[in-house]
Protein backbone atom coordinates (compact mmCIF):
# COMPACT_ATOMS: atom_id res chain seq x y z
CA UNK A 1 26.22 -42.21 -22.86
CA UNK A 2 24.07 -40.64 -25.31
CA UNK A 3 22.54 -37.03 -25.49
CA UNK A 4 19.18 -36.49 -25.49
CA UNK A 5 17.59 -34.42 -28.23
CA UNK A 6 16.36 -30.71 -27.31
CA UNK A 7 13.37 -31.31 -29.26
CA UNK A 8 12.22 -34.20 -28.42
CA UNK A 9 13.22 -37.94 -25.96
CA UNK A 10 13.20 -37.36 -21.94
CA UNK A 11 15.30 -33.97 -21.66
CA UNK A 12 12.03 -32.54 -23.50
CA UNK A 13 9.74 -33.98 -20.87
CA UNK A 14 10.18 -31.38 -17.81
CA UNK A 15 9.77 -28.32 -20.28
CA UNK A 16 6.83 -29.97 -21.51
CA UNK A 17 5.41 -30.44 -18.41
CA UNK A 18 5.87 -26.93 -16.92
CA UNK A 19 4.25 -25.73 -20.01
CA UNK A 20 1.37 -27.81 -19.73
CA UNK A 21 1.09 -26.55 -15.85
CA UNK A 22 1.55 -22.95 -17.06
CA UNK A 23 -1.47 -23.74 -19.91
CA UNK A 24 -3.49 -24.93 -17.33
CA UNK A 25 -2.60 -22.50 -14.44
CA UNK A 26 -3.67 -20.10 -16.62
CA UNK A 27 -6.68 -21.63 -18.11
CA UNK A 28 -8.38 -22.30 -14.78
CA UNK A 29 -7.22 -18.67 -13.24
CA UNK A 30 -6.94 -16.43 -15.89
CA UNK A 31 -4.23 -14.22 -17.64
CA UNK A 32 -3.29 -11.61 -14.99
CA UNK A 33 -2.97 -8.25 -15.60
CA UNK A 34 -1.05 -6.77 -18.43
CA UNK A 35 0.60 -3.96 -15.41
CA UNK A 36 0.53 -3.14 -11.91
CA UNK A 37 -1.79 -0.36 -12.08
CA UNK A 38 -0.95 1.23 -8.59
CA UNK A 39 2.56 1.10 -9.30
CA UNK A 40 2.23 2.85 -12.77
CA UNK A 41 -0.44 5.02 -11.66
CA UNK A 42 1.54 8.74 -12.25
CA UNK A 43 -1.06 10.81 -10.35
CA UNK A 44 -2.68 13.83 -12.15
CA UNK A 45 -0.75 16.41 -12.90
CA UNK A 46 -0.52 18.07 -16.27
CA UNK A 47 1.60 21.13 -17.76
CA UNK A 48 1.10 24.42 -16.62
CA UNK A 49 -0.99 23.54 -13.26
CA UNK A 50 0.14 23.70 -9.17
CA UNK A 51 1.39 20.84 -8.51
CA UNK A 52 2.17 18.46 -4.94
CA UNK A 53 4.61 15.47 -5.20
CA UNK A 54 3.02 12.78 -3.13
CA UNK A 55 5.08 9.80 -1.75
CA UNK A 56 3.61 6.67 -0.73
CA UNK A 57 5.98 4.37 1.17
CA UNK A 58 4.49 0.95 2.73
CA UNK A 59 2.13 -1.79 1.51
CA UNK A 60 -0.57 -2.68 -0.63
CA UNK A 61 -3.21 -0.56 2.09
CA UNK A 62 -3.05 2.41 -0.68
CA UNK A 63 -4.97 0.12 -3.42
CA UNK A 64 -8.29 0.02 -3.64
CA UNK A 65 -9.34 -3.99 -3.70
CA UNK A 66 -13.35 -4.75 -4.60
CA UNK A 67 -13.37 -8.79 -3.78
CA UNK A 68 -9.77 -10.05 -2.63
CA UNK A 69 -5.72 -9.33 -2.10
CA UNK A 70 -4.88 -8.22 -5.21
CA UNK A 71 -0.57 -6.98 -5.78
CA UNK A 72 -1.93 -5.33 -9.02
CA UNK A 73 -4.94 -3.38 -8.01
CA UNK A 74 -5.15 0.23 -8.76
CA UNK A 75 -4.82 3.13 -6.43
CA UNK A 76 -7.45 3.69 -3.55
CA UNK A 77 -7.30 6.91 -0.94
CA UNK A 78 -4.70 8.76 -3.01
CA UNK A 79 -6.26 8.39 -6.24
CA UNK A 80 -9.95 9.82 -4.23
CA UNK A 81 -7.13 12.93 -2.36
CA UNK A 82 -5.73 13.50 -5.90
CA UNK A 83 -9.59 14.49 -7.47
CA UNK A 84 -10.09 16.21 -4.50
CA UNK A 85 -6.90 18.35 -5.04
CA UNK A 86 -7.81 18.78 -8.63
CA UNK A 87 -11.02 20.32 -8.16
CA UNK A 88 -9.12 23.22 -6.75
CA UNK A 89 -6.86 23.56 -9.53
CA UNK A 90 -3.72 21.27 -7.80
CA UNK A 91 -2.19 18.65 -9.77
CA UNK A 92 -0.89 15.33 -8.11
CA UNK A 93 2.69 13.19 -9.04
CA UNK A 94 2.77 10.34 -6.84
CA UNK A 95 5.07 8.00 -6.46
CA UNK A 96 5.20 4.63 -4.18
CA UNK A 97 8.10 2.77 -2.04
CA UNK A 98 6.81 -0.94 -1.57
CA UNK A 99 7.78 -1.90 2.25
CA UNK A 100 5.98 -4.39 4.48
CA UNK A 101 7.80 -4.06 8.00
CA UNK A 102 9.62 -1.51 9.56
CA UNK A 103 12.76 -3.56 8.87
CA UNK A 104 12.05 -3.32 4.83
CA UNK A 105 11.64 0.70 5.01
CA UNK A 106 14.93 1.59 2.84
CA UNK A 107 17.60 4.13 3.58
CA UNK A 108 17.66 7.43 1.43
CA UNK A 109 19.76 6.41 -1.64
CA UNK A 110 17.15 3.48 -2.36
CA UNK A 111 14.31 5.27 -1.69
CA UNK A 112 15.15 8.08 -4.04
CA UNK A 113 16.19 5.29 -6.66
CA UNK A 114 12.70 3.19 -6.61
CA UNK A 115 10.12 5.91 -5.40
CA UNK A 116 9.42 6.26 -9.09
CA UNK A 117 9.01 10.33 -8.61
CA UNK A 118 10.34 12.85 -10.08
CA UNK A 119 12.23 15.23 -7.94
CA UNK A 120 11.65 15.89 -4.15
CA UNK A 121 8.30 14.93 -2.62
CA UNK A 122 6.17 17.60 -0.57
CA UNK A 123 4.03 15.27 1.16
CA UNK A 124 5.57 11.80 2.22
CA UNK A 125 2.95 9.36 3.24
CA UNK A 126 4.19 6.42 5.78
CA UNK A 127 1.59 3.61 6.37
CA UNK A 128 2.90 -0.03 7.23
CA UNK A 129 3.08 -2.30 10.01
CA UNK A 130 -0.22 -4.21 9.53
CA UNK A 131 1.47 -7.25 8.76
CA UNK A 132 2.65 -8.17 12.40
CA UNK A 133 -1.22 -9.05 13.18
CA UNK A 134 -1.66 -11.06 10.41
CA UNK A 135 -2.74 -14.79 11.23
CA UNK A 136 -1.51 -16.47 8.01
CA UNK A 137 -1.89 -20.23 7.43
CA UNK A 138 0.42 -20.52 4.11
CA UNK A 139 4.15 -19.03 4.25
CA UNK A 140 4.40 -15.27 2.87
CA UNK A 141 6.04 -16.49 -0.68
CA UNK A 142 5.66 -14.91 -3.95
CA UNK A 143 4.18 -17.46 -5.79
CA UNK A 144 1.18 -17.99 -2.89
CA UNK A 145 0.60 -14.01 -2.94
CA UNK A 146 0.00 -14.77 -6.88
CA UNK A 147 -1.83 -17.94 -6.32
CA UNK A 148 -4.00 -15.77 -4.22
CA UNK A 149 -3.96 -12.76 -6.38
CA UNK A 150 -4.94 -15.01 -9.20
CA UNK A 151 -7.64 -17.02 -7.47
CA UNK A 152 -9.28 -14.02 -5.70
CA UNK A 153 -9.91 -11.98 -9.48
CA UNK A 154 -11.16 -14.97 -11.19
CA UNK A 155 -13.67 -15.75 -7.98
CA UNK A 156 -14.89 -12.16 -8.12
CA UNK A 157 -17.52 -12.18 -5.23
CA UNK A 158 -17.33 -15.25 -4.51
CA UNK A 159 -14.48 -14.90 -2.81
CA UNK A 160 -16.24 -13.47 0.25
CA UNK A 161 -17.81 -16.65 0.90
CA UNK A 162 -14.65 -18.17 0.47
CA UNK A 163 -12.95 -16.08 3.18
CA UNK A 164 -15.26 -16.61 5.47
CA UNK A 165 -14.65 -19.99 5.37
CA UNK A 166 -10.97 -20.03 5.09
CA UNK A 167 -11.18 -18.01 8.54
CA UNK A 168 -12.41 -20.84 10.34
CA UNK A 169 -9.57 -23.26 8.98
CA UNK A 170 -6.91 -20.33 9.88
CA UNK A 171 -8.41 -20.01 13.51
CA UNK A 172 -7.29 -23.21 13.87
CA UNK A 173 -3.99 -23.74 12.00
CA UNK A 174 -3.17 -19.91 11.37
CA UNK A 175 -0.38 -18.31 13.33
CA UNK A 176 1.44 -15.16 13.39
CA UNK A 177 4.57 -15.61 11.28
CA UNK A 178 5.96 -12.07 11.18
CA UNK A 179 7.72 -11.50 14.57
CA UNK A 180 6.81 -7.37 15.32
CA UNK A 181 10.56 -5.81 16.20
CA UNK A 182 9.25 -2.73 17.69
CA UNK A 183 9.84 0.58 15.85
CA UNK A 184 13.26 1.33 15.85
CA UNK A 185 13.51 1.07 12.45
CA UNK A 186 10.54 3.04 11.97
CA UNK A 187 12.03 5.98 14.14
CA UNK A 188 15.47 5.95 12.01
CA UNK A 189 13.38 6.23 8.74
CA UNK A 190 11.02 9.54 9.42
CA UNK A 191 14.36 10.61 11.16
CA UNK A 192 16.18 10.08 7.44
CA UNK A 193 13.37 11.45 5.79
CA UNK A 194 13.13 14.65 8.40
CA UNK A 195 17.16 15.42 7.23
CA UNK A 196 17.26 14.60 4.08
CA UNK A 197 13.58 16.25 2.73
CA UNK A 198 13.14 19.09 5.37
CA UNK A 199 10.58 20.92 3.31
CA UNK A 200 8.24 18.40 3.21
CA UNK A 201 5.18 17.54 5.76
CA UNK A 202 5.66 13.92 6.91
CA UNK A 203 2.19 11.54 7.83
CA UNK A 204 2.01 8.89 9.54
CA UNK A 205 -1.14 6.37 8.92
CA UNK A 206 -1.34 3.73 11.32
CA UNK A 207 -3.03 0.34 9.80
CA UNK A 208 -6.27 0.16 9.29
CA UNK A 209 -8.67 -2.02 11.59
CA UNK A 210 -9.76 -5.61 10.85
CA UNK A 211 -13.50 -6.02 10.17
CA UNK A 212 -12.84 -9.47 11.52
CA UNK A 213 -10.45 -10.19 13.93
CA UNK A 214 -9.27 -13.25 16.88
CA UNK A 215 -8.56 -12.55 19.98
CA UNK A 216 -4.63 -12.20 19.87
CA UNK A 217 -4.76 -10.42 16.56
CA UNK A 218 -6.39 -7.64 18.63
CA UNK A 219 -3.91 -7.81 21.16
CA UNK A 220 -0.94 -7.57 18.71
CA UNK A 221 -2.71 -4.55 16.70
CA UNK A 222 -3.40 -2.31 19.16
CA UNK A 223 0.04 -2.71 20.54
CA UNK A 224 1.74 -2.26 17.15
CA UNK A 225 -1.18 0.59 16.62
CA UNK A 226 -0.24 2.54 19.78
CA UNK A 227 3.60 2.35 19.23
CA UNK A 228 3.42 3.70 15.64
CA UNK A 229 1.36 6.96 16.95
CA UNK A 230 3.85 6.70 19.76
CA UNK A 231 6.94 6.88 17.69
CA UNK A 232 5.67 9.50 14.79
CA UNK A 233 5.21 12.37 18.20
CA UNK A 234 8.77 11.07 18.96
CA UNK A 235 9.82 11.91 15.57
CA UNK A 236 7.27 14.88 15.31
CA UNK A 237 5.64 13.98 12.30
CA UNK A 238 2.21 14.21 11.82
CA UNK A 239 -0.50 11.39 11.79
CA UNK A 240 -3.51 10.88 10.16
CA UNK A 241 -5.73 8.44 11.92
CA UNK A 242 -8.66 6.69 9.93
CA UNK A 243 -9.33 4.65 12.11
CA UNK A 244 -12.76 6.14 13.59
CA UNK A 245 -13.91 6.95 9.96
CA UNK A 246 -13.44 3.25 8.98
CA UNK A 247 -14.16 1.25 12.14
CA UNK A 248 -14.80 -2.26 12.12
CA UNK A 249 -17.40 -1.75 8.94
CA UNK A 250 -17.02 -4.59 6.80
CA UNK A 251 -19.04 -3.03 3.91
CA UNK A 252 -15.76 -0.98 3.60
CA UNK A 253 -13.09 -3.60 3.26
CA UNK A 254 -12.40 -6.03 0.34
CA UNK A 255 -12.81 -9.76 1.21
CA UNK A 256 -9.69 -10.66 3.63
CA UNK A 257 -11.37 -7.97 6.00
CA UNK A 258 -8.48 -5.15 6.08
CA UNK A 259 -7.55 -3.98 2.62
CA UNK A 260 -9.90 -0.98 1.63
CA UNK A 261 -12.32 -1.27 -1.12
CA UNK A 262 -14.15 1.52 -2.85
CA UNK A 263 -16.32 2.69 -0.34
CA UNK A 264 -13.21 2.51 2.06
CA UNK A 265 -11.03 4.15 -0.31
CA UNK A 266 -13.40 6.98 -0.58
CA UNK A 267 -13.85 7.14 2.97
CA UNK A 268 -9.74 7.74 3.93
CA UNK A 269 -9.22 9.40 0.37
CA UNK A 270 -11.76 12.43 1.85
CA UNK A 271 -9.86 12.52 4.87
CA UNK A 272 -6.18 12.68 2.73
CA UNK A 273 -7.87 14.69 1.14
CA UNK A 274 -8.94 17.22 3.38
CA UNK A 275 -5.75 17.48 5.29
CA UNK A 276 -3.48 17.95 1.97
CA UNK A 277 -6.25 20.76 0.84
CA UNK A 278 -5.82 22.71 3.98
CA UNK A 279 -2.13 22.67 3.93
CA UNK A 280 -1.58 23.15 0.12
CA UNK A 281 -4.45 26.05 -0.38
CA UNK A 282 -1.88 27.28 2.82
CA UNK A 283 1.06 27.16 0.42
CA UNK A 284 -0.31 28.43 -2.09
CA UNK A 285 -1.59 32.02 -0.65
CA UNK A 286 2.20 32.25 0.05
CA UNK A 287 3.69 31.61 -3.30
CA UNK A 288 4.43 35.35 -3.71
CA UNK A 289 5.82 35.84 -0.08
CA UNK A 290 9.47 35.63 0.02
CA UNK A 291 9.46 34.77 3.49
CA UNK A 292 7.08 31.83 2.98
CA UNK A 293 7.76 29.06 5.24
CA UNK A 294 5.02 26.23 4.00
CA UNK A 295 6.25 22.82 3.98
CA UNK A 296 3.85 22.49 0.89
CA UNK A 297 5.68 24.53 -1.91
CA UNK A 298 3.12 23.96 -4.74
CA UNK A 299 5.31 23.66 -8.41
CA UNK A 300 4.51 24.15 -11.68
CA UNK A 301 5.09 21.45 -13.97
């Protein structure tokens, strides 16, 4: 039996192939990004300023997407709270916890290793759970949430058209392939968090509404909607609701008709915005009270 050559003969020939697939995956789609922007994205504090630690922990609904899903966009609503906060003199670290579903939401020794912050948060921002009313054709797999990623930059906005008709082929073969467990697991986390962070404020975001939606996607969001207010009064935590501000406005939504864009991004960001203003400006009037009881305590980097 002989053995084939490493540089050349038929061992050669799958290599070869897989890197004229990559040559051409590439050439059609584009290089992606060189780094995952909202991931990296350190917020905007500097040396010598106030400063609030802001956790994100949940999906991709904190990026701010201008034509399609995109795992590398940058930062949306936090990025639009952070200037707001910085126009009063407050600094912004953020860090993020990827989760999808309430069974992915991590118990404390992860989260502390992979929420890319330094030290403890002051704000903790929990906002997940739109998944369980998405109608999905094609199996939730890395390499199709790159394909898409991928095929959705190099469209640009052309991609609207092309959602709008991929909806009509998922109306037809789409189904819901994320079974919705309830919130149990979504109670035990702001429980953890509650224990093991009791300085900081807690929000709750439920998903954002669909510009577009079927009939049972309705049905499954506002069920998964009303238990996720349901379970942060359980856990008394607070929640900040956007949906009103947003609505079903599709001029605020990227192409797939949930994920914010911009305009959407500015639109929650104000809101985030808002509420952290009112609560830090709190804190900070009672820095020099030794009695202060804030769960905003403003640091100095």
């Amino acid at each position: 039996m002989s053995t084939l050559s490493s540089t050349g003969g038929p061992s050669s020939a799958p290599a070869l192939l897989r890197r004229v697939a990559r040559f051409g995956y590439r050439a059609l789609l584009g290089q992606p990004p060189e780094c995952d922007f909202g991931r990296t994205w350190p917020g905007t504090a500097s040396d010598g300023q106030p400063t609030l630690r802001l956790l994100h922990v949940g999906d991709c609904g904190f990026r701010r997407m201008e034509f399609g899903h995109d795992m590398t966009a940058p930062p949306g609503y936090p990025l639009v709270a952070a200037e707001r906060l910085l126009e009063h003199g407050i600094g912004t670290a953020f860090g993020h916890y990827f989760a999808i579903g309430f069974e992915d939401l991590p118990d404390q020794a992860r989260l502390v290793r992979h929420m890319h912050l330094d030290g403890e948060p002051d704000v903790v921002i929990v906002q997940l759970g739109g998944t369980y009313a998405r109608k999905v054709v094609l199996p939730h797999k890395k390499a199709i949430h790159r394909l898409r990623a991928d095929g959705n930059r190099r469209a640009g906005r052309l991609i609207y058209l092309v959602h709008r008709l991929l909806r009509q082929w998922v109306r037809i073969a789409g189904s819901y392939k994320t079974h919705y467990p309830g919130t149990m697991e979504l109670e035990r986390f702001l429980m953890q968090l509650k224990e093991a962070w009791p300085a900081a404020q807690i929000v709750v975001i439920p998903p954002f509404p669909r510009s577009h939606n079927y009939r049972k996607q309705l049905r499954i969001a506002e069920r998964t909607d009303g238990d996720v207010r349901a379970a942060a009064e359980r856990c008394g935590v607070h929640v900040l609701d956007a949906s009103g501000a947003l609505d079903h406005d599709p001029s605020l939504r990227c192409a797939n008709a949930y994920n914010l864009n911009g305009k959407g991004a500015q639109v929650v960001g104000d809101l985030l915005g808002e509420w952290l203003l009112e609560n830090a400006m709190r804190a900070d009037r009672e820095v020099a009270s030794p009695a202060r009881t804030s769960a905003v305590p403003l640091r100095r980097s």
